[in-house]
Every structure is written in C-alpha cells, then in structure tokens.
C-alpha atoms as a PDB file:
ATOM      1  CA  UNK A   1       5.407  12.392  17.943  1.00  0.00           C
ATOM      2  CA  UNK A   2       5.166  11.005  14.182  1.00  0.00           C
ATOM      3  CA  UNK A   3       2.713   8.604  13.334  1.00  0.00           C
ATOM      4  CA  UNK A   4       3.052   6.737  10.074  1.00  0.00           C
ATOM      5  CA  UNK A   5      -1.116   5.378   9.221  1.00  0.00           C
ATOM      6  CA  UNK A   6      -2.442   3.415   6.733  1.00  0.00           C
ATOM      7  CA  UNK A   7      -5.101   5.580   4.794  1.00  0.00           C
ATOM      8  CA  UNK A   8      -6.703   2.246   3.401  1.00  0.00           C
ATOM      9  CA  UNK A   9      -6.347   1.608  -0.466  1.00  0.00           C
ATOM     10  CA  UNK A  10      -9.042   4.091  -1.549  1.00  0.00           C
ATOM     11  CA  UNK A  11     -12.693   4.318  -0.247  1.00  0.00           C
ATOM     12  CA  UNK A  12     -12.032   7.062   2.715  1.00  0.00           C
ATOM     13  CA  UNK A  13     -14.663   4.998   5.009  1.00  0.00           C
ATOM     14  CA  UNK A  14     -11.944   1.986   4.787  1.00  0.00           C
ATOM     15  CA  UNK A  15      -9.428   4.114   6.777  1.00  0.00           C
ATOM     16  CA  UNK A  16      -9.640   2.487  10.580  1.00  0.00           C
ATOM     17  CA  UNK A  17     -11.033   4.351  13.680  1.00  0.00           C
ATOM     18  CA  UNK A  18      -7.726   4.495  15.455  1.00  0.00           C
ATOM     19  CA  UNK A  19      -6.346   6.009  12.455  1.00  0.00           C
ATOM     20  CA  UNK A  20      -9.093   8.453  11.758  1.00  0.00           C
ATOM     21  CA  UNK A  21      -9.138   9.373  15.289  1.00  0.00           C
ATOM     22  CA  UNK A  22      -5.379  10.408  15.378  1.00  0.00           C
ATOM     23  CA  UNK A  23      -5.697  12.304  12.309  1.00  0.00           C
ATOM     24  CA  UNK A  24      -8.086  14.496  13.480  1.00  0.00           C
ATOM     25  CA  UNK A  25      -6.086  15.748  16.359  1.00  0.00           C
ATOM     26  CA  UNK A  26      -3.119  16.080  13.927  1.00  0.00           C
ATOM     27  CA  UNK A  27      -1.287  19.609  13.962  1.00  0.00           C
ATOM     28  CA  UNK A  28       0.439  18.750  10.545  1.00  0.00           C
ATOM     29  CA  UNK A  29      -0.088  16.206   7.947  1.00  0.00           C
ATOM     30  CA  UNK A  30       2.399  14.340   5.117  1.00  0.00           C
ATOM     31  CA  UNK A  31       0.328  12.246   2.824  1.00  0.00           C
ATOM     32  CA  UNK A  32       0.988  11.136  -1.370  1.00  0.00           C
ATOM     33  CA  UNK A  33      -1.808  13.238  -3.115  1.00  0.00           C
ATOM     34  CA  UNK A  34      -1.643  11.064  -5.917  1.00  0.00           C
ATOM     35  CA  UNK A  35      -2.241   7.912  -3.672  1.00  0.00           C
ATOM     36  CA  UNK A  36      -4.097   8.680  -0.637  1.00  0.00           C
ATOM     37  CA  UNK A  37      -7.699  10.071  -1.440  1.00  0.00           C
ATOM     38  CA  UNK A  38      -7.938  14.342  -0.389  1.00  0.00           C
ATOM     39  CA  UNK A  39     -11.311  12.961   1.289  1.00  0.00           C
ATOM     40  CA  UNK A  40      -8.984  11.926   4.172  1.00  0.00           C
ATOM     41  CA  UNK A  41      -8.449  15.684   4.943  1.00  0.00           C
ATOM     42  CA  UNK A  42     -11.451  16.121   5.528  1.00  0.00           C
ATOM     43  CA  UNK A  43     -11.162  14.242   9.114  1.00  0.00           C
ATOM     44  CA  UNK A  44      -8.458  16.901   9.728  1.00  0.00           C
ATOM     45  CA  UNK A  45      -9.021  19.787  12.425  1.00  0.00           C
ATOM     46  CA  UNK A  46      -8.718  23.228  11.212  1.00  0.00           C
ATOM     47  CA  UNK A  47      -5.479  25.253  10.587  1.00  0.00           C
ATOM     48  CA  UNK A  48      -3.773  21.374  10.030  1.00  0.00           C
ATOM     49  CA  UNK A  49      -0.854  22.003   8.318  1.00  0.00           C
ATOM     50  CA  UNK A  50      -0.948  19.676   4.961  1.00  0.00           C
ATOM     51  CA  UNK A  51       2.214  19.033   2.670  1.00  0.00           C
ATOM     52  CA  UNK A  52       2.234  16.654  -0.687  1.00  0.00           C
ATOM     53  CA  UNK A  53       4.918  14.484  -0.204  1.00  0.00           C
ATOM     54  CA  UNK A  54       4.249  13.841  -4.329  1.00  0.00           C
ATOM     55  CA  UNK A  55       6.762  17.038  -4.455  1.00  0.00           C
ATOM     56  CA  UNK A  56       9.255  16.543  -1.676  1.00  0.00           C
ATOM     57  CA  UNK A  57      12.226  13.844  -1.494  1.00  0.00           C
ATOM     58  CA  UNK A  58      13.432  11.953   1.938  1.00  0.00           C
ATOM     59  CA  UNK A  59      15.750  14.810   3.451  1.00  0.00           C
ATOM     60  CA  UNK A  60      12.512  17.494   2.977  1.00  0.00           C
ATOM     61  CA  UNK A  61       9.795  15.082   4.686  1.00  0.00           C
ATOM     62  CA  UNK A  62      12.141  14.416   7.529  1.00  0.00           C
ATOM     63  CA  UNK A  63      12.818  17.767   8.048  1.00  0.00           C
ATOM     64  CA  UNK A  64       9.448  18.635   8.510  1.00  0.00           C
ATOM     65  CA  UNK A  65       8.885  16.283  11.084  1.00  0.00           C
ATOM     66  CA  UNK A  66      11.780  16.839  12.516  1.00  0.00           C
ATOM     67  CA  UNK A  67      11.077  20.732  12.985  1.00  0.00           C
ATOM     68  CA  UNK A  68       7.573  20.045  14.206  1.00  0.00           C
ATOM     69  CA  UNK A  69       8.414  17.426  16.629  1.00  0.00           C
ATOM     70  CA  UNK A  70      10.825  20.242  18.328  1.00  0.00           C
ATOM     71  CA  UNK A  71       7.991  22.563  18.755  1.00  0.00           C
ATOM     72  CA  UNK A  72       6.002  19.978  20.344  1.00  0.00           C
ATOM     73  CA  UNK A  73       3.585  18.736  17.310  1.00  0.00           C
ATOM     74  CA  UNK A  74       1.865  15.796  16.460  1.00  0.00           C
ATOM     75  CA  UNK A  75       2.765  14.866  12.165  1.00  0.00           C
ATOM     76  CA  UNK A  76       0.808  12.292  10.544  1.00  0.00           C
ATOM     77  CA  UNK A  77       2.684  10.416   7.730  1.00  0.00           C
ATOM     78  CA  UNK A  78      -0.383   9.466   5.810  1.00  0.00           C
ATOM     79  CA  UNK A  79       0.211   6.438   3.735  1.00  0.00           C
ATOM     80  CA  UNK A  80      -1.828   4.289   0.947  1.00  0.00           C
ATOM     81  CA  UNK A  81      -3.177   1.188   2.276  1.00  0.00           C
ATOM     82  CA  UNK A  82      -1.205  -0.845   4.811  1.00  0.00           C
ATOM     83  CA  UNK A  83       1.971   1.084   5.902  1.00  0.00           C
ATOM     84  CA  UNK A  84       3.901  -2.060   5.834  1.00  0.00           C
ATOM     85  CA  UNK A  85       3.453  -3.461   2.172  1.00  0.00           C
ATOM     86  CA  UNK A  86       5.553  -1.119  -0.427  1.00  0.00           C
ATOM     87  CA  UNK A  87       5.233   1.709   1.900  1.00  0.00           C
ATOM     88  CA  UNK A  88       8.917   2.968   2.114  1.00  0.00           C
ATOM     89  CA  UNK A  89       8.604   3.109   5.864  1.00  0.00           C
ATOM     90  CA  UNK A  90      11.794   2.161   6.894  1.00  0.00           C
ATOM     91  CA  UNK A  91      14.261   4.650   5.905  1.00  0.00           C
ATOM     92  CA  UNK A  92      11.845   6.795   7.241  1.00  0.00           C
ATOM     93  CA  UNK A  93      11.979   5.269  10.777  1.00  0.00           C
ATOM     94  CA  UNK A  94      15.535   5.044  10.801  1.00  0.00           C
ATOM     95  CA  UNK A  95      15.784   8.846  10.131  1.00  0.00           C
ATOM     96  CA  UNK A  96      13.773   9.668  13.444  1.00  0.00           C
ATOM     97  CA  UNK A  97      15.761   6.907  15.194  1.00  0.00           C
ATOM     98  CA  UNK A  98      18.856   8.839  14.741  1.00  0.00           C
ATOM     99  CA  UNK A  99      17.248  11.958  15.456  1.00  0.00           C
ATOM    100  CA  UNK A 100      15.559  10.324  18.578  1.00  0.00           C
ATOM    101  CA  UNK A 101      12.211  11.278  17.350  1.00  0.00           C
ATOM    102  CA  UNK A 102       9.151   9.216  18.700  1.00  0.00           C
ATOM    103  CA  UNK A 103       6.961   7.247  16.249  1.00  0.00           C
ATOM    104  CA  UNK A 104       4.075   4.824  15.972  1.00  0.00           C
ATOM    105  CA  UNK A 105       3.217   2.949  13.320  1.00  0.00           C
ATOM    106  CA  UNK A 106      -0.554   2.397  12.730  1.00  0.00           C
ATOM    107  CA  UNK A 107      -2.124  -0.188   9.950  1.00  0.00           C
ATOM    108  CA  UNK A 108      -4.829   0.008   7.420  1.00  0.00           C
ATOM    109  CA  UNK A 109      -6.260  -2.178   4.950  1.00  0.00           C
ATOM    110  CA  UNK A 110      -4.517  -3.395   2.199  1.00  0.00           C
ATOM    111  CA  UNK A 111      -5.105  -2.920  -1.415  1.00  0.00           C
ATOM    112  CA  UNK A 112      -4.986  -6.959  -1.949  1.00  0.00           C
ATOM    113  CA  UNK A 113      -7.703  -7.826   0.679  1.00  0.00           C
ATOM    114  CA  UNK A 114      -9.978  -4.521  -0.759  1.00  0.00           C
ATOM    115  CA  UNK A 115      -9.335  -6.044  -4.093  1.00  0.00           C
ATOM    116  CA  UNK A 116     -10.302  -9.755  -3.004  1.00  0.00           C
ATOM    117  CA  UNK A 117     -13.689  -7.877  -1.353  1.00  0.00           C
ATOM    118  CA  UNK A 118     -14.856  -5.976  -4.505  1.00  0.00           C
ATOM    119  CA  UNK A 119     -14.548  -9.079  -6.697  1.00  0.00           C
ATOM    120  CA  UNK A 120     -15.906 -11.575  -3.612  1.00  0.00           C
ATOM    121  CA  UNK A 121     -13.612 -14.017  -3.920  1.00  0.00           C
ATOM    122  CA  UNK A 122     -10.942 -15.824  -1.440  1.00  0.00           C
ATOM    123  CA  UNK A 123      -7.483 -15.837  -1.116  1.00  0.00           C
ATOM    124  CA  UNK A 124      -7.397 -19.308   0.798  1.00  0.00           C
ATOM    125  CA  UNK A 125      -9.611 -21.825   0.259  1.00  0.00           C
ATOM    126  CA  UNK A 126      -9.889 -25.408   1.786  1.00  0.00           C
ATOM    127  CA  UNK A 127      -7.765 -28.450  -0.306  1.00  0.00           C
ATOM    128  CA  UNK A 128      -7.286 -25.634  -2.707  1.00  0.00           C
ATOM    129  CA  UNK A 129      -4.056 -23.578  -0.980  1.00  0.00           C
ATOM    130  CA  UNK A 130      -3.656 -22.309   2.809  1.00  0.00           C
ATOM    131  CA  UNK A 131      -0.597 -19.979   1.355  1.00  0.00           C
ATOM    132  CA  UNK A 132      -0.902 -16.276   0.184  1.00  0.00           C
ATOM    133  CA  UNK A 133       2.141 -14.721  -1.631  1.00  0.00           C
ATOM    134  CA  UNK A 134       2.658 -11.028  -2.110  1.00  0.00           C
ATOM    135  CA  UNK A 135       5.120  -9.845  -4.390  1.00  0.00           C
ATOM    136  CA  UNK A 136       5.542  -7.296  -7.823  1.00  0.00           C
ATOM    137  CA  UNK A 137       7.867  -7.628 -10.549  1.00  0.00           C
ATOM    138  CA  UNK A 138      10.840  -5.594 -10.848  1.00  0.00           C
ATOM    139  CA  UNK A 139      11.310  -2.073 -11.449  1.00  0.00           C
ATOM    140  CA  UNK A 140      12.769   0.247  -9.929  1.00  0.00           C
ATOM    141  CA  UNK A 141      13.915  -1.706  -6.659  1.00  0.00           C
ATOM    142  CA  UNK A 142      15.101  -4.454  -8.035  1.00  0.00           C
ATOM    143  CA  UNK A 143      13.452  -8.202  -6.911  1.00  0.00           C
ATOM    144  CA  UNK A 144      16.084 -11.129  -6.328  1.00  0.00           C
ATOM    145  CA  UNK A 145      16.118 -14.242  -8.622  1.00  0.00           C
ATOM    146  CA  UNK A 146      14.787 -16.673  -6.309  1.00  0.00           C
ATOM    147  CA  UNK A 147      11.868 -14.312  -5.565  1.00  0.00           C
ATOM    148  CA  UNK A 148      10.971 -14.661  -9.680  1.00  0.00           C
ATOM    149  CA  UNK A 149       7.317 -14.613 -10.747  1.00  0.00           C
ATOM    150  CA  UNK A 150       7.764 -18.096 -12.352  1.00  0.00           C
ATOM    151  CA  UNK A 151       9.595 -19.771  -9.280  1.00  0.00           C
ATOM    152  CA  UNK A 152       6.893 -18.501  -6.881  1.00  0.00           C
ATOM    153  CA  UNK A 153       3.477 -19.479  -9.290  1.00  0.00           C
ATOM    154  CA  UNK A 154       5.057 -22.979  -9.159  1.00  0.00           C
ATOM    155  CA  UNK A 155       4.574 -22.664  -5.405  1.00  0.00           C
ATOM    156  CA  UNK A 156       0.712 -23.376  -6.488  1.00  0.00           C
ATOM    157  CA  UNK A 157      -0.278 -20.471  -3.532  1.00  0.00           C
ATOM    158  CA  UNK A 158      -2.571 -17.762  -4.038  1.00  0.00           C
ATOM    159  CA  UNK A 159      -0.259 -14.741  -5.202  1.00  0.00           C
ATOM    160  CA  UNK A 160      -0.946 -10.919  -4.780  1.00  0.00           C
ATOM    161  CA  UNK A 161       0.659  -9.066  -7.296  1.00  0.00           C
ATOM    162  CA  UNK A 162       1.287  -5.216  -6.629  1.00  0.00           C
ATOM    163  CA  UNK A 163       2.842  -2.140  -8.794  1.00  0.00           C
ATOM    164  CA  UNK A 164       2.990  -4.114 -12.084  1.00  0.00           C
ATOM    165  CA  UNK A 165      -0.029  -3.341 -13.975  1.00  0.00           C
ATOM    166  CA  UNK A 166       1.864  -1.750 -16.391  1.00  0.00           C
ATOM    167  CA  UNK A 167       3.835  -5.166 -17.252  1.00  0.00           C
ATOM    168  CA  UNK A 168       0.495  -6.694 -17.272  1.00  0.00           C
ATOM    169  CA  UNK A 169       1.793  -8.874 -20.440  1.00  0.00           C
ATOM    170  CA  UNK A 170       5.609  -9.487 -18.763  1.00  0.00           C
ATOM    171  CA  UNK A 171       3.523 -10.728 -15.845  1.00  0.00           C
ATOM    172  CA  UNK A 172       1.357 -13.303 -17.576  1.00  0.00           C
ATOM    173  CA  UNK A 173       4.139 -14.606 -19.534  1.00  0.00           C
ATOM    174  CA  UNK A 174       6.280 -15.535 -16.384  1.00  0.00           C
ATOM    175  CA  UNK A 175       3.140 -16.860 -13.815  1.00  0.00           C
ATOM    176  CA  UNK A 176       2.075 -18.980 -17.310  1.00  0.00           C
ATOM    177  CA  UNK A 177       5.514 -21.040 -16.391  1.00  0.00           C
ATOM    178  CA  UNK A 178       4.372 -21.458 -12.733  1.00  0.00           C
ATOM    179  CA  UNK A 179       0.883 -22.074 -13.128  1.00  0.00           C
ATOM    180  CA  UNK A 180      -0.328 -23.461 -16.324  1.00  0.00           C
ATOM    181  CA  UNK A 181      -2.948 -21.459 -18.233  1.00  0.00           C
ATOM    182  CA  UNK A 182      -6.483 -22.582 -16.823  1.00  0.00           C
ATOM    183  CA  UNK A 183      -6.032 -20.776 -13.720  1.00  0.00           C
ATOM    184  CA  UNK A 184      -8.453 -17.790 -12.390  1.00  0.00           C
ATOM    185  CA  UNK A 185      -7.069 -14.442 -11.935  1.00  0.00           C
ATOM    186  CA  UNK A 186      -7.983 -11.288 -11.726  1.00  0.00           C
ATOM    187  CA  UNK A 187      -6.644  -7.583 -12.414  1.00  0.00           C
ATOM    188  CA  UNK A 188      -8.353  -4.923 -10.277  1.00  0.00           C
ATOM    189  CA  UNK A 189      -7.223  -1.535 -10.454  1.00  0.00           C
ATOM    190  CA  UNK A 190      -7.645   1.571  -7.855  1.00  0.00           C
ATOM    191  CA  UNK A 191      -9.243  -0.833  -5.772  1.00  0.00           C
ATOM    192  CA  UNK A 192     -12.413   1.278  -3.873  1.00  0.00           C
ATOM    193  CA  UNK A 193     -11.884   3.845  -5.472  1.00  0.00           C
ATOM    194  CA  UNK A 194     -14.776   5.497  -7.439  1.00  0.00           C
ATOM    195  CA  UNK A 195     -13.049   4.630 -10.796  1.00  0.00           C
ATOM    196  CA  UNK A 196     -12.240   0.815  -9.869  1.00  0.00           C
ATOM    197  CA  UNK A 197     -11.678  -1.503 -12.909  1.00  0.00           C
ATOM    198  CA  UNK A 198     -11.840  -5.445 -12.789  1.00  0.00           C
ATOM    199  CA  UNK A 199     -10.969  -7.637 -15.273  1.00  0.00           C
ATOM    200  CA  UNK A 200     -11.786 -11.595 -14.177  1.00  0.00           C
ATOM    201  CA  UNK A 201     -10.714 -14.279 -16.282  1.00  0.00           C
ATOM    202  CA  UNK A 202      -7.646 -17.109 -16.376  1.00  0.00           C
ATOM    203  CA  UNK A 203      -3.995 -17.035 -17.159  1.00  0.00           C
ATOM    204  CA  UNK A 204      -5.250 -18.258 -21.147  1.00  0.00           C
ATOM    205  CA  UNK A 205      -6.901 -15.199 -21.854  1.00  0.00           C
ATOM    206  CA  UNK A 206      -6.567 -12.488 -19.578  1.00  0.00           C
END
C-alpha cells in the first residue's frame, strides 16, 4: 500500500492526526527534503526506511514503491501541504494504476489557508467576494491564456497565488490590470515555518 499525505506547509504540528498516525507505522518513507520539514521524521518508527525524493526522478520513486509494495510494505509519499494543489500526484497514481499497486491519498493543510492564518485575515468576506482563486504564473508547466493573471484579477475574487515569488514584479504588473492599485495583498513566504516572512500592503506599493 502507498499513501500519498499532505505534510502541511511547514509547522510539523500542522500535519493532521490521520496523517501522523500512518506515518508512524510506515516501513519506508519518500518525502522532498527541501519542502517537507525533517521534523516529520521524527513521527517515524525505527529502522523506517527514508529516501529524498530532492535526488531521484519519476521512474526511481516508482520503483521504490513498487519493490516495497511486492514485499508487503507500507511507503509513505510525503508531500508539502495539501497533496492536491501543485503536488505532481497524478503521474504518480497513474504509475501504480498500471502496476496495480494500491494507494490512498490523504490531505493536509494548505500553504494558502496557513498563510491567511499567520497574517489573520479572510479569504471571503461578506458583500466583499464569496470566490477564492488559486493559480501561479507560468514557468515551467506552462498556464493557458484564459487562465492569465490579468483575466482572473478582473474576476474581483480573492486570488491565491503559489510558486511565483520569484516574479514578484511580473506578478504585480499583470493583477494591476485586473484589480486596480488600492487593493490589499499580501506576500508571505515559508508560511509556518520558523523563518516566515510577510510583507502586507496594496497592489500601489507592494
């Protein structure tokens, strides 16, 4: 069995029970050292078997689970934040489908709603916007044209941007042609984490 959990975006103690709990009867363990906190091995029984996934590609992760599924072991696939936002899952679980390997998927908190918690503020707010949007700019994976920064700020919704604080200015420029300028945002970065940064201010002068 392979179960893919969300480690939380940071803080250890924001991992879930259920999530926890399974990781401490894990026999072997996959997880992003430079994302996911070494604090989570702690919950780990002794003799796990660990492997940084920072160093291996697709084909080598898979085969790990695949071998240690055949002898009978449980594999944690230990993720950053919520496996379902950015978290490559799928190709993933369509290796093990083809292999006819079991797995559950398990979720954790988001880097977004830890972000909106260590500044206290709200992502919906009455006659204000009902609507959160998450999205990034593009990189790497590319992001289609109607999915643009600019098209989705003139939405007016709350927006959750992820992966881009590198293009911090690229950013501003295009949610400036949605929004306006007088509107509150925020950057927060390595949300929970001991070395968080937050920056609060508007679309003018951020």
């Amino acid at each position: 069995m392979v179960y893919f959990i969300g480690a939380g975006p940071g803080d250890v103690d924001l991992i879930t029970v259920k999530g926890r709990d399974i990781l401490s009867i894990a026999d072997v363990v996959i997880y992003a050292g430079s994302l996911v906190s070494k604090e989570h091995i702690t919950f780990c029984k002794e003799g796990v078997e660990i492997h940084n996934s920072a160093t291996m590609n697709l084909e080598q992760v898979i085969k790990v689970m695949e071998d240690r599924d055949a002898e009978g072991k449980v594999t944690v696939r230990l993720h950053t934040g919520d496996p379902a936002i950015y978290g490559a899952i799928k190709e993933q679980m369509d290796e093990l489908q083809k292999r006819n390997i079991q797995y559950k998927v398990i979720p954790g908190v988001s880097s977004f709603t830890a972000a909106a918690a260590s500044i206290q503020k709200e992502f919906t707010l009455p006659n204000v916007t009902q609507t959160v949007i998450l999205t990034r700019v593009e990189g790497r994976t590319p992001v289609p044209e109607s999915e643009s920064l600019e098209k989705l700020a003139a939405i007016g919704a709350s927006m959750a941007i992820f992966l881009s604080i590198n293009m911090i200015d690229k950013v501003v420029e295009k949610l400036r042609k949605g929004y306006g300028r007088n509107v509150p945002v925020a950057v927060v970065e390595r949300a929970t984490w001991e070395d968080e940064r937050s920056i609060i201010g508007t679309l003018d002068d951020i």
